[in-house]
Protein backbone atom coordinates (compact mmCIF):
# COMPACT_ATOMS: atom_id res chain seq x y z
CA UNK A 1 -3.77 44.26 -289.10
CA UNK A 2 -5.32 45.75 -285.60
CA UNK A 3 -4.66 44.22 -282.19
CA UNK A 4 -7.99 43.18 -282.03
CA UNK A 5 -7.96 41.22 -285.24
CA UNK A 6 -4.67 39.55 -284.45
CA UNK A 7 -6.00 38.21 -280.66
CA UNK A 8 -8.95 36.62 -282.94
CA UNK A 9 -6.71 34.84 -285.29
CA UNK A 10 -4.59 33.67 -282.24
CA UNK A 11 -7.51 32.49 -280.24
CA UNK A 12 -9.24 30.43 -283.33
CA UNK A 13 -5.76 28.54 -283.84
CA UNK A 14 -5.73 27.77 -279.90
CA UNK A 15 -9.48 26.48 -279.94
CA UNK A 16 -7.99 24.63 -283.24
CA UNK A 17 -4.87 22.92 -281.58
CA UNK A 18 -6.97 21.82 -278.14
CA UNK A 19 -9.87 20.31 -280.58
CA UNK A 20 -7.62 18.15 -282.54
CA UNK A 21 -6.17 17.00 -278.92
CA UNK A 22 -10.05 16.09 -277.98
CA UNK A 23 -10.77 14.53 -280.84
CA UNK A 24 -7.15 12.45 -280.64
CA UNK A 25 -8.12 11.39 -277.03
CA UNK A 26 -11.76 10.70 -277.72
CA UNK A 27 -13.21 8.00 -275.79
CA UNK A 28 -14.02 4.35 -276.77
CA UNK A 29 -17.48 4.88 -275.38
CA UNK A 30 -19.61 7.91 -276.18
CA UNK A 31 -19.88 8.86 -279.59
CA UNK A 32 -20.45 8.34 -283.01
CA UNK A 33 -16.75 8.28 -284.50
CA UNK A 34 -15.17 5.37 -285.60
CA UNK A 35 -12.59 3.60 -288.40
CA UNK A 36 -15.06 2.25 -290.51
CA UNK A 37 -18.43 3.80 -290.86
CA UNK A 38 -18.42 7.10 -291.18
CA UNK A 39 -20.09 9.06 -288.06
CA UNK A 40 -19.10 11.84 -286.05
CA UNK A 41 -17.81 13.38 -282.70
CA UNK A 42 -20.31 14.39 -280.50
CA UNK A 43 -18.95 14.27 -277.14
CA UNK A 44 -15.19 15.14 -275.95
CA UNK A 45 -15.56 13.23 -272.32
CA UNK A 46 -12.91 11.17 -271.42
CA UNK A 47 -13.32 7.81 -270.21
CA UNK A 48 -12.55 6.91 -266.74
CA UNK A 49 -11.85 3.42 -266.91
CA UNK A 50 -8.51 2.49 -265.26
CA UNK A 51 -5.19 2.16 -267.01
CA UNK A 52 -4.79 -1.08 -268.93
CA UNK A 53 -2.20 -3.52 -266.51
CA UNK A 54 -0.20 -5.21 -269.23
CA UNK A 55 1.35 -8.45 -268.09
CA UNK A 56 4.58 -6.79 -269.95
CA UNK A 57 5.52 -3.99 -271.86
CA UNK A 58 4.35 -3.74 -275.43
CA UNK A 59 7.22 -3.87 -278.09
CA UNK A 60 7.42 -3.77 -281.46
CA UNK A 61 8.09 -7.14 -283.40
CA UNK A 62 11.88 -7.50 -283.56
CA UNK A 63 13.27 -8.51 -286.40
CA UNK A 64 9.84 -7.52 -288.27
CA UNK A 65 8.18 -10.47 -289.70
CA UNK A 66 8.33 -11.11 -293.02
CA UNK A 67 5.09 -12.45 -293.55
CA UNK A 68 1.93 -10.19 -292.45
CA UNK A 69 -1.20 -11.83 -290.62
CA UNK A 70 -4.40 -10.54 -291.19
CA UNK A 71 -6.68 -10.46 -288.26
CA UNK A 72 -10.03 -10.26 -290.29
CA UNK A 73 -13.54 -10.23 -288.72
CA UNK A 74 -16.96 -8.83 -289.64
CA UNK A 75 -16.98 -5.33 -287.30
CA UNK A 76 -18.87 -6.46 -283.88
CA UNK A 77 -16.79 -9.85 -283.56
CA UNK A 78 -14.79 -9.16 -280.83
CA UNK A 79 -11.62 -8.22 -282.79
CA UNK A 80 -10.78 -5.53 -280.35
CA UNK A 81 -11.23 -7.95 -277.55
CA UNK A 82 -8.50 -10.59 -278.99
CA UNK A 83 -5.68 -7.90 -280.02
CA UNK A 84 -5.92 -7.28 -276.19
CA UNK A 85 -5.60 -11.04 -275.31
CA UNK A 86 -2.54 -11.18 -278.19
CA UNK A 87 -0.72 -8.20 -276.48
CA UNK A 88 -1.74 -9.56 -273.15
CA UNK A 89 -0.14 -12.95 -273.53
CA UNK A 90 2.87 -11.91 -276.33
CA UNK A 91 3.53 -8.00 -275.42
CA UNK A 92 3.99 -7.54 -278.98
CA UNK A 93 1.57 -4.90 -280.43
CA UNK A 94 -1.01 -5.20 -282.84
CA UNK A 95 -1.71 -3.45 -285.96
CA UNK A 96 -4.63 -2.34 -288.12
CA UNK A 97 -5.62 -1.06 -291.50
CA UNK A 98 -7.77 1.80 -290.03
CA UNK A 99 -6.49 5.02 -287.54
CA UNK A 100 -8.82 4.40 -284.40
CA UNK A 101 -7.65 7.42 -282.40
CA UNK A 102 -9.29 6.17 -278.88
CA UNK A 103 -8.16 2.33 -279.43
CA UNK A 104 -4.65 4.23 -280.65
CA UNK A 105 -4.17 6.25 -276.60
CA UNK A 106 -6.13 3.10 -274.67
CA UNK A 107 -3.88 -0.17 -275.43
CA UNK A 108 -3.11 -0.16 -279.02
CA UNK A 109 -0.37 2.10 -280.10
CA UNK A 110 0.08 0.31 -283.53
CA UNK A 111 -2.93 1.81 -285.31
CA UNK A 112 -2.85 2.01 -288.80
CA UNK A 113 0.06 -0.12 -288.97
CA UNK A 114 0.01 -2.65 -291.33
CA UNK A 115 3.73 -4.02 -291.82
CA UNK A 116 5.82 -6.94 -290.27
CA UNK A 117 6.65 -5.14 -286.99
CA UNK A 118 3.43 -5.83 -285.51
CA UNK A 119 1.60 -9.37 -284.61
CA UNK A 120 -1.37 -9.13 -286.48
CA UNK A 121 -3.16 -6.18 -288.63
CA UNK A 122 -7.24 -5.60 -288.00
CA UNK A 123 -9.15 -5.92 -290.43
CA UNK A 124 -13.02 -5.50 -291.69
CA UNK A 125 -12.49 -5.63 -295.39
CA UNK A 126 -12.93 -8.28 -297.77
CA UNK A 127 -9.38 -9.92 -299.16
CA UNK A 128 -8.19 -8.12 -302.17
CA UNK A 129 -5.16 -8.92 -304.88
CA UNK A 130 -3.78 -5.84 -303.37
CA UNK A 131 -3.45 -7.12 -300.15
CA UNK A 132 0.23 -7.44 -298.45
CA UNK A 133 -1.44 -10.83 -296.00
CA UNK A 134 0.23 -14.15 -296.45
CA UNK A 135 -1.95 -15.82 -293.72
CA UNK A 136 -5.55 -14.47 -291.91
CA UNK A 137 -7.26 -15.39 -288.80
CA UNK A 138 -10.85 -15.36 -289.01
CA UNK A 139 -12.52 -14.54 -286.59
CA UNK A 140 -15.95 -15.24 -286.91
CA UNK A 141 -19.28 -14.63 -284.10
CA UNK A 142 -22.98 -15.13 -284.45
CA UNK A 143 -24.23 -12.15 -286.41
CA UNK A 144 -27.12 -12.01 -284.30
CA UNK A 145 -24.29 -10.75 -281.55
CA UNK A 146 -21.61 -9.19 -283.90
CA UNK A 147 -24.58 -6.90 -286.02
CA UNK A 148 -25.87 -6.10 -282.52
CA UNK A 149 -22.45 -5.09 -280.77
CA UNK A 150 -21.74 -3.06 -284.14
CA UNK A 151 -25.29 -1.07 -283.83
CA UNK A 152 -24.29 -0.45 -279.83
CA UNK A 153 -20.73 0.81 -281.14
CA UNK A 154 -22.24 3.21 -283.71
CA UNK A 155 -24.37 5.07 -281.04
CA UNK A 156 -22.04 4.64 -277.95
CA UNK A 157 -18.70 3.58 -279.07
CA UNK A 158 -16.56 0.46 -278.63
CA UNK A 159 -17.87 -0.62 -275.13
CA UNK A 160 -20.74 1.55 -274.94
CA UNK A 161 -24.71 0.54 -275.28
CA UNK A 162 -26.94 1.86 -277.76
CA UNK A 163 -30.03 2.98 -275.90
CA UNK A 164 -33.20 1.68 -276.70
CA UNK A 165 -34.67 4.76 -278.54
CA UNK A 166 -32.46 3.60 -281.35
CA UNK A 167 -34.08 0.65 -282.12
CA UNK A 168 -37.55 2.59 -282.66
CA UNK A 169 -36.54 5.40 -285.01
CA UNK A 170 -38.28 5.33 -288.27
CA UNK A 171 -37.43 5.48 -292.12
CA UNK A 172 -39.61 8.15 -293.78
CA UNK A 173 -38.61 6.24 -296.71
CA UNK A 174 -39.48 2.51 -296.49
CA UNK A 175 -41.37 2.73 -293.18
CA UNK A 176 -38.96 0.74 -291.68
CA UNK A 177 -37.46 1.19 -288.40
CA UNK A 178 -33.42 1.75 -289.27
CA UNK A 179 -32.66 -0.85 -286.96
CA UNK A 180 -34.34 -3.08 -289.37
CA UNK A 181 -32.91 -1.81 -292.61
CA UNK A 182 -29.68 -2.24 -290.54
CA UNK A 183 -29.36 -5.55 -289.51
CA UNK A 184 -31.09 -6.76 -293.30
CA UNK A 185 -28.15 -4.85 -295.04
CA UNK A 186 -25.44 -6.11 -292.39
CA UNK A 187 -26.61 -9.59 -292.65
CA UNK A 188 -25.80 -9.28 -296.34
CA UNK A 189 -22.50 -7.44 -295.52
CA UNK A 190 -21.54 -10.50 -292.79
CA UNK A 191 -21.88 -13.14 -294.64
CA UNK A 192 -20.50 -11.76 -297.80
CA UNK A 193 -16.75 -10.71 -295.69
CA UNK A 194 -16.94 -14.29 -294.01
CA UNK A 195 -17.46 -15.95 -297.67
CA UNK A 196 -14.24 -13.76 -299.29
CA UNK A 197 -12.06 -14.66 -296.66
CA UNK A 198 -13.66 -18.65 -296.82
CA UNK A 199 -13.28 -18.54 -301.19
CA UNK A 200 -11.52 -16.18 -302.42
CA UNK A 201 -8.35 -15.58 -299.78
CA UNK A 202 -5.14 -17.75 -301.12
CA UNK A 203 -2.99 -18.24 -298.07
CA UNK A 204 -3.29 -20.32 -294.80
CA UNK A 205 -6.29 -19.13 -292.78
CA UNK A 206 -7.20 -19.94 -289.32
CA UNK A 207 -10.55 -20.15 -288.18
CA UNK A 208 -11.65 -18.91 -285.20
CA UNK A 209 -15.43 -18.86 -283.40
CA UNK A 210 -15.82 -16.14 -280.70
CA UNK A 211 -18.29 -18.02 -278.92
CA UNK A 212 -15.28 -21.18 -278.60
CA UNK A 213 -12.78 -18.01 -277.35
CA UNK A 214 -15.21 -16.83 -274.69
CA UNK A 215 -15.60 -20.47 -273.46
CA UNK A 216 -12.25 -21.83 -274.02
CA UNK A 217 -9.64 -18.67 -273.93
CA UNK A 218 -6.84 -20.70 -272.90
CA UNK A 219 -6.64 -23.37 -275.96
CA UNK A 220 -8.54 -20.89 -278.70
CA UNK A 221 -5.62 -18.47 -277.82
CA UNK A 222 -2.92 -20.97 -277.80
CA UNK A 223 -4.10 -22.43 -281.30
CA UNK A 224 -4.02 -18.97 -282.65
CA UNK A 225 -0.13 -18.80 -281.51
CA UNK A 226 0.22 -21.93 -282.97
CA UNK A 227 -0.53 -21.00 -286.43
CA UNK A 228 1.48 -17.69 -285.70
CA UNK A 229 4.17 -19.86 -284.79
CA UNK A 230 4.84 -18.04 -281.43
CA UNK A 231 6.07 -19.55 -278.29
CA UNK A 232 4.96 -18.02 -275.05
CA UNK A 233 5.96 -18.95 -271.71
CA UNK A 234 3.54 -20.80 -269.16
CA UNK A 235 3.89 -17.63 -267.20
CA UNK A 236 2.99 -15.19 -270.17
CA UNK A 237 -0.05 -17.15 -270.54
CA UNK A 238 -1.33 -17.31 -266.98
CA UNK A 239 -1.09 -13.70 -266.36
CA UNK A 240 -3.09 -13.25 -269.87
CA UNK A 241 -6.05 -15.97 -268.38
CA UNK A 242 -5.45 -14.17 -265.05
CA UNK A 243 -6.02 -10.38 -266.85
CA UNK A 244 -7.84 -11.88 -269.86
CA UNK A 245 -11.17 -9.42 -269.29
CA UNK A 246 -9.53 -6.19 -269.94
CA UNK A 247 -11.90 -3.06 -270.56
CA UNK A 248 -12.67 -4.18 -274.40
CA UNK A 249 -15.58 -6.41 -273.55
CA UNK A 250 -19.26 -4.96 -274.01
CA UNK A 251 -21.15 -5.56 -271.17
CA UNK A 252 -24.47 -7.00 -272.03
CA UNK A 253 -27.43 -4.05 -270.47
CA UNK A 254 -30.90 -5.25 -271.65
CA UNK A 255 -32.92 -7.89 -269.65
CA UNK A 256 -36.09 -7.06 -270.82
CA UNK A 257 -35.99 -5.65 -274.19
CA UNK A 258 -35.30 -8.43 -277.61
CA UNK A 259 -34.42 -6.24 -280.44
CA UNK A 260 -34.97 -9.08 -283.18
CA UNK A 261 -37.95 -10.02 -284.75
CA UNK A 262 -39.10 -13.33 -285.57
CA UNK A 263 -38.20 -12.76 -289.48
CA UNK A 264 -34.74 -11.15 -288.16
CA UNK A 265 -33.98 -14.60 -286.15
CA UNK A 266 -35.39 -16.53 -289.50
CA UNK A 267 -32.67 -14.61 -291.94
CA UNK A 268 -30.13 -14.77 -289.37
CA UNK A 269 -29.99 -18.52 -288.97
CA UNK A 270 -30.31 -19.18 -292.74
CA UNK A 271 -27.48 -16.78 -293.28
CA UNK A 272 -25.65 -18.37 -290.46
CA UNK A 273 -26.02 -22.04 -291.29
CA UNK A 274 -24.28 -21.04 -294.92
CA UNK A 275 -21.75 -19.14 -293.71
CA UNK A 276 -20.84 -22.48 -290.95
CA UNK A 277 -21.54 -24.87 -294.34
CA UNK A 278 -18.81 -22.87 -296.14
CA UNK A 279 -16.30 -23.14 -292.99
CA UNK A 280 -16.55 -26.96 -292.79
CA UNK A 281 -16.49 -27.13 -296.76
CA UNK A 282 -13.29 -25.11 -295.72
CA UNK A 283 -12.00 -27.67 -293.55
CA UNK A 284 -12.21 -30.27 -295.78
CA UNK A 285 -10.65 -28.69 -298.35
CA UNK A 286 -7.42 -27.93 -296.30
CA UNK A 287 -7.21 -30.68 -293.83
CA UNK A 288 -3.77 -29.54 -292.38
CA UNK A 289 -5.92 -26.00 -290.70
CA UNK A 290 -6.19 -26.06 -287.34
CA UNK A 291 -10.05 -25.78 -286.35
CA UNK A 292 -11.20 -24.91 -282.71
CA UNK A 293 -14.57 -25.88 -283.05
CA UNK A 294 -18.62 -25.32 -284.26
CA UNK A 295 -21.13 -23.20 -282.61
């Protein structure tokens, strides 16, 4: 083999080794990739957002739990948002069934972890005899917000905005903008997950409304801990309440631009009112859950 050939071989497998490190570090704004939808890297910028401040340092459940608690939510629900406020307020990590890569080097070193040593384990799947969960919290938003947030994550990552382009793009096939074929097909896919998890899921399930967590952190958080059976200190809490923000919350961009149609908003509450129908049909069934509330 000549010189030349072996300096070629040795500078693919360097270009190799620093892309994998890119596409390990990739940010959670800025491209397409993701744990659950397909997509793909487009841009190898890091973020800049400052270093999480945990109120202490994350650990690893210890002994393990026996029992493992899914965190389940529809994708777009803020399920990133309360792992944060459960490793804020407990320092113990948080697992999931998928292998984010930028959640995995920002906060949540317990990706793809799905065992007793961590708190609770993400997921966006539907409940399955397979499973390994005793126990679930739901956690369930308005899918007007959660198919929204989802569409913004697709084209800019976790805390990134979609820009308005997006919503304008055509189907050759249907003649339908994509953002409409998207949120008709997602509105199926949300209230089918939240109607598993509601029927079909055997164990003790908590139910939890984003909407009651943004207004009530404090009490929604502490009735999640509950169920968990977790004592936290007074202290551990404050600092969570006093950090509770984080860098996992979307901030909301448009002021002048309503991506929803008046037949979206029609589907969307009809799908909506069944889905709330089922949780208090829930709620009477098991009258020992702990409930934090309507919306």
């Amino acid at each position: 083999m000549s010189r030349r050939s072996m300096f070629l071989i040795a500078a693919a497998v360097v270009l190799l080794y620093f892309s994998i490190i890119l596409f390990m570090l990739n940010p959670l704004h800025g491209s397409r990739g993701g744990y659950y939808g397909g997509g793909y890297m487009n841009s190898f910028a890091f973020r800049h957002d400052p270093p999480v401040n945990w109120c202490s340092e994350l650990r690893w459940r210890n002994p393990p739990s026996p029992d493992v608690v899914a965190l389940a939510s529809y994708p777009g629900s803020g399920n990133t948002w309360l792992r944060y406020l459960l490793q804020q307020v407990t320092g113990v990590v948080t697992g999931s069934i998928y292998m984010d890569y930028g959640l995995r080097v920002h906060g949540f070193p317990a990706e793809n972890v799905t065992d007793g040593s961590v708190l609770v384990v993400k997921t966006h799947a539907i409940p399955s005899d397979s499973d390994k969960f005793k126990s679930a919290v739901l956690l369930i938003r308005n899918p007007r917000d959660a198919i929204l947030a989802d569409f913004h994550r697709l084209h800019r990552g976790h805390i990134g905005t979609a820009p308005k382009s997006a919503f304008k793009k055509k189907s050759h096939e249907n003649k339908k903008s994509d953002w409409a074929t998207y949120v008709s097909t997602q509105l199926t896919a949300w209230e089918s997950l939240n109607q598993m998890w509601l029927t079909r899921f055997p164990g003790p399930l908590h139910i939890v409304f984003y909407e009651i967590l943004v207004r009530d952190t404090r009490n929604t958080l502490q009735g999640i801990l509950d169920f968990l059976s977790y004592n936290v200190t007074e202290t551990a809490m404050n600092c969570a309440m006093a950090n509770k923000e984080g860098i996992y919350r979307r901030k909301k961009k448009y002021q002048d631009f309503e991506p929803f149609t008046a037949d979206m908003y029609k589907a969307l509450d009809q799908v909506r009112n069944r889905v709330l129908s089922m949780v208090m049909d829930y709620k009477r069934k098991h009258s020992n859950v702990l409930q934090v509330g309507y919306v």
